[in-house]
PDB file of N, CA and C in Angstrom:
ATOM      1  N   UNK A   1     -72.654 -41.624-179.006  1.00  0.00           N
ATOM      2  CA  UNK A   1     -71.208 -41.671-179.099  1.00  0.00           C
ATOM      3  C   UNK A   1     -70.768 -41.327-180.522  1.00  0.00           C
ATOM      4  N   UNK A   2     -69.395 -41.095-180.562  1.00  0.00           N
ATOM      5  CA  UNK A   2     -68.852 -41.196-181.704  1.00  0.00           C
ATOM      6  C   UNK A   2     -67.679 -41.612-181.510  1.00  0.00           C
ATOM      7  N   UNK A   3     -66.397 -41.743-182.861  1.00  0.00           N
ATOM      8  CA  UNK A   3     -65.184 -42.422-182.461  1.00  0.00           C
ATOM      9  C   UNK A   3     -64.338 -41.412-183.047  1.00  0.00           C
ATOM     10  N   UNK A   4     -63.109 -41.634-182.456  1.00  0.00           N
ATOM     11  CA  UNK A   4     -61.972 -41.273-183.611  1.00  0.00           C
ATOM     12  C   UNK A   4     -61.109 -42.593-184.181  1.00  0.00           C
ATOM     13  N   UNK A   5     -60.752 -42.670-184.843  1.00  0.00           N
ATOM     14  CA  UNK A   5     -60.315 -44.232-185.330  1.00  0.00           C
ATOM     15  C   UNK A   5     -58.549 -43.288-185.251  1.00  0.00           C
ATOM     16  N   UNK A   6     -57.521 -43.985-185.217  1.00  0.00           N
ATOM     17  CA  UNK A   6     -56.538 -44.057-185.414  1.00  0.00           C
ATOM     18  C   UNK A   6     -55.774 -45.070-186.210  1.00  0.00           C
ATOM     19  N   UNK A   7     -55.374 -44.745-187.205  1.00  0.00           N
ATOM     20  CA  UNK A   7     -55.059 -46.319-188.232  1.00  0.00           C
ATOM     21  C   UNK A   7     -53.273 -46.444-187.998  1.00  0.00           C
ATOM     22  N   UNK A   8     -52.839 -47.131-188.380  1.00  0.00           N
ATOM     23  CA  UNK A   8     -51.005 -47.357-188.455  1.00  0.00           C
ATOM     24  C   UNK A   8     -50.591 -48.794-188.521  1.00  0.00           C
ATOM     25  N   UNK A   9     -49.319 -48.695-189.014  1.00  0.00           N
ATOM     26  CA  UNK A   9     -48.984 -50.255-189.446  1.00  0.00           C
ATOM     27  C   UNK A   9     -47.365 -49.722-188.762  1.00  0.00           C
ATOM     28  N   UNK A  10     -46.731 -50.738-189.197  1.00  0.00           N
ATOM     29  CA  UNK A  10     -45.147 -50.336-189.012  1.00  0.00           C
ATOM     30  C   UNK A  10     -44.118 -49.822-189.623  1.00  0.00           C
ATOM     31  N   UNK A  11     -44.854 -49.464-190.818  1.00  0.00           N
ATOM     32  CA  UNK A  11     -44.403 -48.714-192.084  1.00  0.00           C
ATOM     33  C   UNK A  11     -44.701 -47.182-192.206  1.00  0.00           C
ATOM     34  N   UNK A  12     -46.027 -46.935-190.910  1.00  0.00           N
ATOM     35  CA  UNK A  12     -46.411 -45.691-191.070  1.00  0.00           C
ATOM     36  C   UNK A  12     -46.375 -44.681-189.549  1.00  0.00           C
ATOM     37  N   UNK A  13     -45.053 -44.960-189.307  1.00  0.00           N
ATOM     38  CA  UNK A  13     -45.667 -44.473-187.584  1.00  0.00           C
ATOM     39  C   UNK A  13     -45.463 -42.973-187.659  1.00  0.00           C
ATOM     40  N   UNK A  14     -44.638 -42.688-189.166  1.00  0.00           N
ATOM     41  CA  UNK A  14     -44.585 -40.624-189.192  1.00  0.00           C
ATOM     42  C   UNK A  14     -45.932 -39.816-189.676  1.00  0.00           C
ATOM     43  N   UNK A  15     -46.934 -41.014-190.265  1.00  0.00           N
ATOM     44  CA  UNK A  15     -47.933 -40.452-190.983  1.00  0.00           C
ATOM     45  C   UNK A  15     -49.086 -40.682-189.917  1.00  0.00           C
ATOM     46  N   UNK A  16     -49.813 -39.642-190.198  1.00  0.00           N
ATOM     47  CA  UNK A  16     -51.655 -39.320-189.345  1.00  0.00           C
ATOM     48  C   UNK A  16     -52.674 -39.902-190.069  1.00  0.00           C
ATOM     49  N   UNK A  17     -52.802 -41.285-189.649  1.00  0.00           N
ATOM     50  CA  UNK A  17     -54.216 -41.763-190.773  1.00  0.00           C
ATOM     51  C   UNK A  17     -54.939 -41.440-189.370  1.00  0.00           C
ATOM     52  N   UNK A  18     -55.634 -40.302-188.856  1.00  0.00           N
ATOM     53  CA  UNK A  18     -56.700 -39.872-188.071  1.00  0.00           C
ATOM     54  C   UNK A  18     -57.925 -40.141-189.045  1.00  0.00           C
ATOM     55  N   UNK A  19     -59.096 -40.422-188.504  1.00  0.00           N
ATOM     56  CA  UNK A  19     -60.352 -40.398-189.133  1.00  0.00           C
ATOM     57  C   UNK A  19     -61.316 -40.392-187.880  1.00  0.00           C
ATOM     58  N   UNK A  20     -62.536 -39.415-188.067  1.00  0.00           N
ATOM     59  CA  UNK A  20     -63.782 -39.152-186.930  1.00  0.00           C
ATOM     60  C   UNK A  20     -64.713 -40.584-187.874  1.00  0.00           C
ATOM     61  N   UNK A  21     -65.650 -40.659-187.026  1.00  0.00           N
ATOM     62  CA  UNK A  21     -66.585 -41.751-187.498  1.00  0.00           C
ATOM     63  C   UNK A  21     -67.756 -40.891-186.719  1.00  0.00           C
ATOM     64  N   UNK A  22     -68.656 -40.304-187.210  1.00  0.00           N
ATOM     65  CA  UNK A  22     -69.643 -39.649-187.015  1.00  0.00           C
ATOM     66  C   UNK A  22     -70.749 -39.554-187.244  1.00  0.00           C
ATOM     67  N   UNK A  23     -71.724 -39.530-186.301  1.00  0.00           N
ATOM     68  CA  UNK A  23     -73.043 -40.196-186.674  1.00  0.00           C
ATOM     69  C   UNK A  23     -74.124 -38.696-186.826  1.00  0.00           C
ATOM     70  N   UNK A  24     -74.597 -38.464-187.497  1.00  0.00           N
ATOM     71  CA  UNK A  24     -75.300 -37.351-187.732  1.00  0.00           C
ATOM     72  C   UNK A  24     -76.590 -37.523-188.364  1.00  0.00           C
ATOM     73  N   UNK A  25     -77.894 -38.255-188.206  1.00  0.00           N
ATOM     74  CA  UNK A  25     -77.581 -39.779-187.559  1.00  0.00           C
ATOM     75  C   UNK A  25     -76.757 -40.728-188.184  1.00  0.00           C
ATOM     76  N   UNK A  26     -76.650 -40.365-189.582  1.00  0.00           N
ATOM     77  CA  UNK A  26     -75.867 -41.621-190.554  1.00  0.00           C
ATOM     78  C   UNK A  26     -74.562 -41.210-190.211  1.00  0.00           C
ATOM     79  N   UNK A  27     -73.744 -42.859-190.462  1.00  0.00           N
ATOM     80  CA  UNK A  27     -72.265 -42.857-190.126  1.00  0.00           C
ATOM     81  C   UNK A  27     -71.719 -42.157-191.298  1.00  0.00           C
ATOM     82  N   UNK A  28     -70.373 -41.689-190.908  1.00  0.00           N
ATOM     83  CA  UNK A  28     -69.636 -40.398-191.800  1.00  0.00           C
ATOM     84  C   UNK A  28     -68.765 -40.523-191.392  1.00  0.00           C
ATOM     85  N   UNK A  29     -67.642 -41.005-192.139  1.00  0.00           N
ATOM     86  CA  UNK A  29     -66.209 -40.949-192.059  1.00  0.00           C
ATOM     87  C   UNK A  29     -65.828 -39.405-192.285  1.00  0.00           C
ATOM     88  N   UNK A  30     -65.035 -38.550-191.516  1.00  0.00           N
ATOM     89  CA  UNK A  30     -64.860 -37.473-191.706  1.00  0.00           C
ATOM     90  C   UNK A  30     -63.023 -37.174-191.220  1.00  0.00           C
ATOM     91  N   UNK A  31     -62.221 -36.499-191.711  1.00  0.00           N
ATOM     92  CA  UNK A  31     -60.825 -36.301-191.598  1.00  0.00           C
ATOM     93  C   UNK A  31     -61.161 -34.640-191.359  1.00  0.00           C
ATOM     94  N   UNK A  32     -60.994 -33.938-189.950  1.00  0.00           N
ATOM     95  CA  UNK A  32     -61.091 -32.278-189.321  1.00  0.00           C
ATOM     96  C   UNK A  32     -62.747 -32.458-190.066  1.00  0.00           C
ATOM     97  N   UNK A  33     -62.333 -31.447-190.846  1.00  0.00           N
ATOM     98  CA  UNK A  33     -64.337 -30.921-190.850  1.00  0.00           C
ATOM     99  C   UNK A  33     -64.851 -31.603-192.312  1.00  0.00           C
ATOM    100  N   UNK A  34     -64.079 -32.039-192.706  1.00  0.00           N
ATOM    101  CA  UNK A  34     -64.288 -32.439-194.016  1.00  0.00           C
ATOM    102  C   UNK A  34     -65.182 -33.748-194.154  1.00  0.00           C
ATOM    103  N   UNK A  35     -65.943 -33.784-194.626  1.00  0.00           N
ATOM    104  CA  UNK A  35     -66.610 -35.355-194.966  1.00  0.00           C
ATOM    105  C   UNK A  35     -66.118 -36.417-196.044  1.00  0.00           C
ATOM    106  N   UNK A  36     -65.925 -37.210-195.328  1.00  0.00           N
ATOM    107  CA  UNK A  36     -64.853 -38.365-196.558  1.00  0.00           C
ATOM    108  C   UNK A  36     -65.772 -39.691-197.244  1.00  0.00           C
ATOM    109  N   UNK A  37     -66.845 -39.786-196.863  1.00  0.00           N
ATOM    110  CA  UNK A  37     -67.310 -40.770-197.120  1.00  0.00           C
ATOM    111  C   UNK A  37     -69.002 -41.575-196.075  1.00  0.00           C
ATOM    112  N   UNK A  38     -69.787 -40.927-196.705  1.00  0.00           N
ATOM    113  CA  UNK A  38     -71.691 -41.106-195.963  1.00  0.00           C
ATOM    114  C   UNK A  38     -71.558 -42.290-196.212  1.00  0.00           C
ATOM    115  N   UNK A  39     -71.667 -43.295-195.039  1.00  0.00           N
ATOM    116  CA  UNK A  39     -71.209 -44.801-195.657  1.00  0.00           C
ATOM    117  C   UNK A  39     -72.843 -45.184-195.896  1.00  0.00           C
ATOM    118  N   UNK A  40     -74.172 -44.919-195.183  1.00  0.00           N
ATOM    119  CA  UNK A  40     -75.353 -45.184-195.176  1.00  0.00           C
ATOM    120  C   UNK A  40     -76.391 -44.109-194.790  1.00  0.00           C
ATOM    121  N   UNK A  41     -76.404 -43.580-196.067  1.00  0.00           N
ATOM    122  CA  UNK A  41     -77.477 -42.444-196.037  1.00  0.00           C
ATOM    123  C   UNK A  41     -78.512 -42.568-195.475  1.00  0.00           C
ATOM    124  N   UNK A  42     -79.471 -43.584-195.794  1.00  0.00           N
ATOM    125  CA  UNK A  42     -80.732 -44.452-195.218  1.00  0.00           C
ATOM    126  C   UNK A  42     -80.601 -44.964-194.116  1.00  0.00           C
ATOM    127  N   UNK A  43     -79.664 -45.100-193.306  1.00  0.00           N
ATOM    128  CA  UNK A  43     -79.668 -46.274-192.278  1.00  0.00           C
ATOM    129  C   UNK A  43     -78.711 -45.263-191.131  1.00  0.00           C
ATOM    130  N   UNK A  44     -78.902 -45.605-189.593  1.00  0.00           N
ATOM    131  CA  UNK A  44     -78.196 -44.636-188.841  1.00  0.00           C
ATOM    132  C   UNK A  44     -77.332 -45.554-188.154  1.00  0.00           C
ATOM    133  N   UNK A  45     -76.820 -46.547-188.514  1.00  0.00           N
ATOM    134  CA  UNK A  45     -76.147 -48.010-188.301  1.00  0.00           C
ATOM    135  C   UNK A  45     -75.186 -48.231-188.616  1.00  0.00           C
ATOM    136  N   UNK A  46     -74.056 -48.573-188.249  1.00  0.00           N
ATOM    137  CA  UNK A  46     -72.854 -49.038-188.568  1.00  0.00           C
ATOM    138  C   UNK A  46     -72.425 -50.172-189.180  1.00  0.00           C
ATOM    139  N   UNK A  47     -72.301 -50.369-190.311  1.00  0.00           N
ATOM    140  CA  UNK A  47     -72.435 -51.429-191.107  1.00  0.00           C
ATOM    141  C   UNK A  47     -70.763 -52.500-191.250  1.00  0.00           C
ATOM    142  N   UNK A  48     -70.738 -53.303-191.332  1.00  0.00           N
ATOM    143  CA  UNK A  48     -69.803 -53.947-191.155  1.00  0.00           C
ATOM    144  C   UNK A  48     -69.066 -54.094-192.913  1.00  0.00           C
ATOM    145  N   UNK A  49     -67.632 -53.661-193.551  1.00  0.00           N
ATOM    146  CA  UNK A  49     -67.277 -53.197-194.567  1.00  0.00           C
ATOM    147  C   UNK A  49     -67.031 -51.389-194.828  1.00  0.00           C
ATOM    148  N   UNK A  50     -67.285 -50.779-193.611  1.00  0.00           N
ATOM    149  CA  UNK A  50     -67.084 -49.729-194.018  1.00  0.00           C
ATOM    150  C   UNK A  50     -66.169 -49.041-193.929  1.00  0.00           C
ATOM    151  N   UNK A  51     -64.743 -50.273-192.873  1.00  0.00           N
ATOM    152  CA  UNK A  51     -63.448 -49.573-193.216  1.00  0.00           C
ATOM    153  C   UNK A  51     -62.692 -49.919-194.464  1.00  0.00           C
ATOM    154  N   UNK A  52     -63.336 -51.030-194.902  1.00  0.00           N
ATOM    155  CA  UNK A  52     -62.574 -50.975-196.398  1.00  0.00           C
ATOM    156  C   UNK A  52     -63.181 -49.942-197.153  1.00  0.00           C
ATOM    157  N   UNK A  53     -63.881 -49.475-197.410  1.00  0.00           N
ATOM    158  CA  UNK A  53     -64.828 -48.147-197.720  1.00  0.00           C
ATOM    159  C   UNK A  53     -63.821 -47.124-197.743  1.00  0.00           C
ATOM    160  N   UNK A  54     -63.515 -46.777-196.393  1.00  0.00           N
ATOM    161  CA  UNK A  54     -62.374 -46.260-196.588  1.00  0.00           C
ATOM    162  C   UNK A  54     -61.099 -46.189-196.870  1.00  0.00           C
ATOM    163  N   UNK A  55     -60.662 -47.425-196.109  1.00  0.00           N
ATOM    164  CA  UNK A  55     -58.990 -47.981-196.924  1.00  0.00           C
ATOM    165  C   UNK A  55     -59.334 -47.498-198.497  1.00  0.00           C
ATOM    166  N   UNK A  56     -59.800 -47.701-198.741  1.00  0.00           N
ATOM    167  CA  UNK A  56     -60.243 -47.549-200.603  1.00  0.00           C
ATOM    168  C   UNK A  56     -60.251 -46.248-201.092  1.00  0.00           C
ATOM    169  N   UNK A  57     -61.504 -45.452-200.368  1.00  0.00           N
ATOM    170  CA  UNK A  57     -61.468 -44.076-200.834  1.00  0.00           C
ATOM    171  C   UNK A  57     -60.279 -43.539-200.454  1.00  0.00           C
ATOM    172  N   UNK A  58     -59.476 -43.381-199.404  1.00  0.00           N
ATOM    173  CA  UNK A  58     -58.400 -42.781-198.919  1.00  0.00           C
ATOM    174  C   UNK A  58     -56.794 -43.318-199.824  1.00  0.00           C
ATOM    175  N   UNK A  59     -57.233 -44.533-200.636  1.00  0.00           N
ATOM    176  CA  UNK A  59     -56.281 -45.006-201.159  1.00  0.00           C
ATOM    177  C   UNK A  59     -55.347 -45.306-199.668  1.00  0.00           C
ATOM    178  N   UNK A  60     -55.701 -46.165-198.832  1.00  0.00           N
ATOM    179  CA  UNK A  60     -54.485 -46.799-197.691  1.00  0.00           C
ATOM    180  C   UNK A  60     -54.150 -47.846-197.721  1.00  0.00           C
ATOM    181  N   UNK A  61     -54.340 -48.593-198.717  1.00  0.00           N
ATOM    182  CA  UNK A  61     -53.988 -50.044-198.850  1.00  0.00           C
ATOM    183  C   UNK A  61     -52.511 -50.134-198.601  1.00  0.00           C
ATOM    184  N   UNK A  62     -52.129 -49.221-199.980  1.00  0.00           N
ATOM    185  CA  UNK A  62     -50.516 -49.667-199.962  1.00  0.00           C
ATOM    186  C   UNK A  62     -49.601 -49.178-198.870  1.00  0.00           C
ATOM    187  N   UNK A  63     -50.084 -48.270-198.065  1.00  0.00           N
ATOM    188  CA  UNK A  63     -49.758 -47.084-197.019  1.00  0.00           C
ATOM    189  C   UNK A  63     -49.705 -48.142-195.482  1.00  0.00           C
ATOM    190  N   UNK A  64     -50.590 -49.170-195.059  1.00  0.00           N
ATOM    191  CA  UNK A  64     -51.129 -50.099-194.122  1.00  0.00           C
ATOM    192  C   UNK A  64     -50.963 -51.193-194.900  1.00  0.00           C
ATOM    193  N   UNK A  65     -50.313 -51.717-194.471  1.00  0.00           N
ATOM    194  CA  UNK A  65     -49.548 -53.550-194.904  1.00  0.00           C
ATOM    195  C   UNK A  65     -49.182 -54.162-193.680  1.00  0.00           C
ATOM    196  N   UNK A  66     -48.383 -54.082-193.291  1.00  0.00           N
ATOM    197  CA  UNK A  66     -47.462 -54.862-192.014  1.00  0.00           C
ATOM    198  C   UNK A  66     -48.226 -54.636-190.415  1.00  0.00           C
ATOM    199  N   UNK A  67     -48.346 -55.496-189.683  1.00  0.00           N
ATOM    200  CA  UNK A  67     -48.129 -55.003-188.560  1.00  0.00           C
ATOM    201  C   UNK A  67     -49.543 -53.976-188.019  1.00  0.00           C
ATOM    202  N   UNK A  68     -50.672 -53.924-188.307  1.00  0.00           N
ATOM    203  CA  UNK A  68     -51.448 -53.130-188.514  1.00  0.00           C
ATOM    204  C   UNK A  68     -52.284 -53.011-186.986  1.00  0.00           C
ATOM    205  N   UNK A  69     -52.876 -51.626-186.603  1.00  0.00           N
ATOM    206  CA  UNK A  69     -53.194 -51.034-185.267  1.00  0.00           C
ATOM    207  C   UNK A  69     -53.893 -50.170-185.536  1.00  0.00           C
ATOM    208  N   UNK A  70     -55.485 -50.029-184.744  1.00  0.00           N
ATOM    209  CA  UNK A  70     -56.154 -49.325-184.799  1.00  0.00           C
ATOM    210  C   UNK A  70     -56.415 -48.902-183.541  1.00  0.00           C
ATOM    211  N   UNK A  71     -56.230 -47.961-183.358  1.00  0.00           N
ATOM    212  CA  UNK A  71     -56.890 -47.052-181.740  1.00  0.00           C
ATOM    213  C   UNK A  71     -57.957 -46.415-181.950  1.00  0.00           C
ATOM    214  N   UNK A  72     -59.201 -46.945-180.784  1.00  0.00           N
ATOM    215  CA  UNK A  72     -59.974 -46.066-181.496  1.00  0.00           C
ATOM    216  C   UNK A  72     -60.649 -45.307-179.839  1.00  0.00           C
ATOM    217  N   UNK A  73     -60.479 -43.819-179.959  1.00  0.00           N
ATOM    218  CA  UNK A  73     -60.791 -43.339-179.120  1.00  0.00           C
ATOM    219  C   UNK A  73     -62.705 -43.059-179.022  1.00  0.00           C
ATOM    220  N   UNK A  74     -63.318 -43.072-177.989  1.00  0.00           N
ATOM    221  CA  UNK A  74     -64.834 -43.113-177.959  1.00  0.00           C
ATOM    222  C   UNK A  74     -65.330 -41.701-177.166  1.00  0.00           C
ATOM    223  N   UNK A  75     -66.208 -41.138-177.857  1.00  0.00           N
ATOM    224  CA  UNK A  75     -66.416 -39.508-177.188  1.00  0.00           C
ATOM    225  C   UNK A  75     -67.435 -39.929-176.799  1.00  0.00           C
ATOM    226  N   UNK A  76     -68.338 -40.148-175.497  1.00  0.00           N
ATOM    227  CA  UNK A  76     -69.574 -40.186-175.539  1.00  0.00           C
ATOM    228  C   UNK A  76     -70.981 -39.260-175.899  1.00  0.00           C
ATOM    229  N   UNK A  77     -70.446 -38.601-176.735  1.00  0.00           N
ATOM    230  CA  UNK A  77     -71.754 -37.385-177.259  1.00  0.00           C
ATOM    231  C   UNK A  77     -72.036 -37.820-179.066  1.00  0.00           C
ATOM    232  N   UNK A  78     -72.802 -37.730-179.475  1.00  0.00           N
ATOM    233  CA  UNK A  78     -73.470 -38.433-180.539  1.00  0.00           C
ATOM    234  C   UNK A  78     -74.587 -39.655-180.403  1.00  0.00           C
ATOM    235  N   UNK A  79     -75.012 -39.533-181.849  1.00  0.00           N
ATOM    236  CA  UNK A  79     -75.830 -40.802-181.954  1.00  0.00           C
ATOM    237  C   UNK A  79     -75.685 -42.152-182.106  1.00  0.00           C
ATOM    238  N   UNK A  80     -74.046 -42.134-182.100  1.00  0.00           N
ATOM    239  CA  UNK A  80     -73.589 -43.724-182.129  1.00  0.00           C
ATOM    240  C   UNK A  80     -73.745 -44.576-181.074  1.00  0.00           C
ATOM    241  N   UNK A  81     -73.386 -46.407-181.228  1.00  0.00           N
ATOM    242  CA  UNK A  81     -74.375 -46.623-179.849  1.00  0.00           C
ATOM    243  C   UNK A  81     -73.294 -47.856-179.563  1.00  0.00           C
ATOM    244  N   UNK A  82     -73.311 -48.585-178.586  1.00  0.00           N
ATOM    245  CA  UNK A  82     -72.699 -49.702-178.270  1.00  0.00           C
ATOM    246  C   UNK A  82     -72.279 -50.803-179.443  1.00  0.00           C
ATOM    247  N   UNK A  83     -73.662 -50.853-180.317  1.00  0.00           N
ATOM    248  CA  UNK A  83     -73.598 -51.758-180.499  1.00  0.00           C
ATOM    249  C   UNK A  83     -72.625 -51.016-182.068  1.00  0.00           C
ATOM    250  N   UNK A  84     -72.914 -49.988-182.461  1.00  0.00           N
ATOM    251  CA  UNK A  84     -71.754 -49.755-183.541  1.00  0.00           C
ATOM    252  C   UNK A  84     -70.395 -49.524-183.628  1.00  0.00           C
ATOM    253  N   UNK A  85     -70.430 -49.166-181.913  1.00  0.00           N
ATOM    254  CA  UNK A  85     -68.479 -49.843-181.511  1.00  0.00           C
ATOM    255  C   UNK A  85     -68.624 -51.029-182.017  1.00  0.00           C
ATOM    256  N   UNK A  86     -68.991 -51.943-181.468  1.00  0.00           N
ATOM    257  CA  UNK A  86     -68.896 -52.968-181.163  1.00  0.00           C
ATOM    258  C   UNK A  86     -68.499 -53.550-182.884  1.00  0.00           C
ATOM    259  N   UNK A  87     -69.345 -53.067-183.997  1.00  0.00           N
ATOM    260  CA  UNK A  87     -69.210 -53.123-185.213  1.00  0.00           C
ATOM    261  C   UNK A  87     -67.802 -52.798-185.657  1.00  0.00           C
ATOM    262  N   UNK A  88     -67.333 -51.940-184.938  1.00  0.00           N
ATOM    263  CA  UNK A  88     -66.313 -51.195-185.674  1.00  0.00           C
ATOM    264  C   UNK A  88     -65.468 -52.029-185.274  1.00  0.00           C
ATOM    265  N   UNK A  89     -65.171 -52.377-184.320  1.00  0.00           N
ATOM    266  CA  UNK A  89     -63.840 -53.145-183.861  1.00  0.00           C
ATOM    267  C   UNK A  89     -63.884 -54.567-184.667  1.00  0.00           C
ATOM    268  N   UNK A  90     -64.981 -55.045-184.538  1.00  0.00           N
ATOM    269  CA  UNK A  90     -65.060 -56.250-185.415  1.00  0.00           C
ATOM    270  C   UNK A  90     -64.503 -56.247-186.764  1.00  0.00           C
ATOM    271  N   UNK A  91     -64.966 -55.010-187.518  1.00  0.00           N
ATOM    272  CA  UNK A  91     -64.856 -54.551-188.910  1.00  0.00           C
ATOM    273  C   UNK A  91     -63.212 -54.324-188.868  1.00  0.00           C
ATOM    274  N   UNK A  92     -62.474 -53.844-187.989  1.00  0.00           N
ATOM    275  CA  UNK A  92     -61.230 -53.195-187.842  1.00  0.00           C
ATOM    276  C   UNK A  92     -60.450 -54.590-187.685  1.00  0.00           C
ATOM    277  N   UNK A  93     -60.836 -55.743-186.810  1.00  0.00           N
ATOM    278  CA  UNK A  93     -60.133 -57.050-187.020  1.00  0.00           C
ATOM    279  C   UNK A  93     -60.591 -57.909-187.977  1.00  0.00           C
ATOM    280  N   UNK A  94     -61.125 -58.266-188.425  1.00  0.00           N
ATOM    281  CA  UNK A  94     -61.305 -58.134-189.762  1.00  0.00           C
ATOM    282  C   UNK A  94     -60.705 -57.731-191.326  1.00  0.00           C
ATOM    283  N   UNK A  95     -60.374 -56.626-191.046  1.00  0.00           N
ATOM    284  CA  UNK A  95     -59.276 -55.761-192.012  1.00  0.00           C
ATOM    285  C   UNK A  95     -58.091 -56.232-191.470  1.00  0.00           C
ATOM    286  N   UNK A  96     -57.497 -56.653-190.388  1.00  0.00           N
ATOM    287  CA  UNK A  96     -56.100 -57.130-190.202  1.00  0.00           C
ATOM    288  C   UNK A  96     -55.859 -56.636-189.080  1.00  0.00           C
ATOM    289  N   UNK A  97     -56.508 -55.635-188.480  1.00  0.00           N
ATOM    290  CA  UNK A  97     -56.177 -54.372-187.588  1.00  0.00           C
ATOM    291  C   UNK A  97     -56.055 -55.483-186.015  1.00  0.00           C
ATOM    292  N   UNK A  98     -55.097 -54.696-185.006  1.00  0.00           N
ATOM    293  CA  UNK A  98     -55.486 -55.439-183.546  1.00  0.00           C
ATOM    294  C   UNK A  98     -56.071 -54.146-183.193  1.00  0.00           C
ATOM    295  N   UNK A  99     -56.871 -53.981-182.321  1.00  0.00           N
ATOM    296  CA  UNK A  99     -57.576 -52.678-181.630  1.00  0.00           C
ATOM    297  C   UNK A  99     -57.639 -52.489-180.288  1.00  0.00           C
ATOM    298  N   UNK A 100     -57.225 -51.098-179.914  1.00  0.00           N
ATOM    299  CA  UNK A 100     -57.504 -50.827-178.797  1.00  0.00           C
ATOM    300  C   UNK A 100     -58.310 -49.779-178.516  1.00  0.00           C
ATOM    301  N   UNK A 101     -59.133 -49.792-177.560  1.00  0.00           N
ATOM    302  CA  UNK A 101     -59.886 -48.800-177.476  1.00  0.00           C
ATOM    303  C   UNK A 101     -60.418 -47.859-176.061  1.00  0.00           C
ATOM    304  N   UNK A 102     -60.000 -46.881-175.937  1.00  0.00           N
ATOM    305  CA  UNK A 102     -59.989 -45.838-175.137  1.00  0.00           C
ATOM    306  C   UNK A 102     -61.392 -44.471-174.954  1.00  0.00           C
ATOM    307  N   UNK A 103     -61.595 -44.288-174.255  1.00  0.00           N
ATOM    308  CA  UNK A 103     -62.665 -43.878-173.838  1.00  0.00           C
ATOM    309  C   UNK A 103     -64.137 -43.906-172.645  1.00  0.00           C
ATOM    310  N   UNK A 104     -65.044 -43.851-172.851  1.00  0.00           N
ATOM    311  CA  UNK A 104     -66.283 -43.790-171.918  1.00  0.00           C
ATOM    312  C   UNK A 104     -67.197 -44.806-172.683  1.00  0.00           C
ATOM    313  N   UNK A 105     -66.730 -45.947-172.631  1.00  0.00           N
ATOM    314  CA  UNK A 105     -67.295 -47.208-172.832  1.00  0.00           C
ATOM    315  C   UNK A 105     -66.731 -48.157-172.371  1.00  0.00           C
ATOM    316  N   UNK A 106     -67.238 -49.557-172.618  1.00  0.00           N
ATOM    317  CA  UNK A 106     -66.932 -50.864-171.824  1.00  0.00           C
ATOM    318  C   UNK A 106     -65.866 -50.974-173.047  1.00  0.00           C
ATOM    319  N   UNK A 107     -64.771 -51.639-172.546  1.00  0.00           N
ATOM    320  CA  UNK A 107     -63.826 -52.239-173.786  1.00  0.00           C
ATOM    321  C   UNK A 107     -64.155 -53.549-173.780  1.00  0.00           C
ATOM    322  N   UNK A 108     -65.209 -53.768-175.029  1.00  0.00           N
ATOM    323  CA  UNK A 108     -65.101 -55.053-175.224  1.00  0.00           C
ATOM    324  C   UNK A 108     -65.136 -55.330-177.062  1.00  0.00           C
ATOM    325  N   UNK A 109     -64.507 -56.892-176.612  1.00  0.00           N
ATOM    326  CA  UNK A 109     -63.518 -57.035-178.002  1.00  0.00           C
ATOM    327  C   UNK A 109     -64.877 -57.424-178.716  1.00  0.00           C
ATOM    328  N   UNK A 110     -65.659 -57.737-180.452  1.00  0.00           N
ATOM    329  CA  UNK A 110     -66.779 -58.510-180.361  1.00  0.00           C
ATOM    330  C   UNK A 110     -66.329 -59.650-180.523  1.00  0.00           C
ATOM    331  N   UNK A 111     -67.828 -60.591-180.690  1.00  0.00           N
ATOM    332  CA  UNK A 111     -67.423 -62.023-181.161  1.00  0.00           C
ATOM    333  C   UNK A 111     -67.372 -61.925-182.596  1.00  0.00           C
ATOM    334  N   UNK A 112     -66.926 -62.599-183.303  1.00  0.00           N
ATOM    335  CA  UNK A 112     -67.368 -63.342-184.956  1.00  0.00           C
ATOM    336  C   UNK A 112     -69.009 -63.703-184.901  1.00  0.00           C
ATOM    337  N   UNK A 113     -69.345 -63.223-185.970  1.00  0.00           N
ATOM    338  CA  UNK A 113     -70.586 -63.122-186.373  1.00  0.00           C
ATOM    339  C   UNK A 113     -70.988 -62.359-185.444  1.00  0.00           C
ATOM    340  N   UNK A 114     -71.095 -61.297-184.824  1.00  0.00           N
ATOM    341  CA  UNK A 114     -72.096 -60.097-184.495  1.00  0.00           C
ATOM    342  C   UNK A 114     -72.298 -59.591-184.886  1.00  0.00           C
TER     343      UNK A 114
END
């Protein structure tokens, strides 16, 4: 699998915080073809901290404040796997985000501590 993340708050509903999350095998935040950020060169795993990784590099802090929503659409082709959805959404509530998620997977929310 892989994802597309969709970010937005209520401050930002004219702006495109689109981001791919792409596993090649290592995760890769990528915006169109561009690479934004190899969160784990060594590791083909989805690590939990790696949307502040990006909030950061992308500078979105001040951009995402209020009200915050992540959609994250799921392609099933790649090397990503259940269990690094499963990471991401955690990681995404976590950051403040509520999430929904669309695609060719089970929608499930995780627990705390997975």
């Amino acid at each position: 699998m892989h994802f597309t993340v969709h970010l937005r708050s209520r401050e930002t509903y004219e702006d495109d915080f689109s981001y791919g999350l792409v596993f090649t095998p290592c995760p890769i935040w990528v915006k169109g073809q561009r690479s934004i950020l190899n969160l784990n060169p060594s590791r083909p795993d989805y690590c939990l901290g790696s949307v502040q990784r990006l909030i950061q590099k992308e500078h979105l802090g001040e951009k995402l404040k209020e009200e915050k929503e992540a959609i994250i659409l799921v392609h099933p082709i790649g090397h990503g796997s259940a269990e690094d959805l499963a990471n991401l959404q955690l990681d995404l509530i976590q950051e403040g985000f509520t999430v929904k998620v669309f695609g060719a997977s089970e929608n499930k929310v995780p627990r705390s501590g997975a």
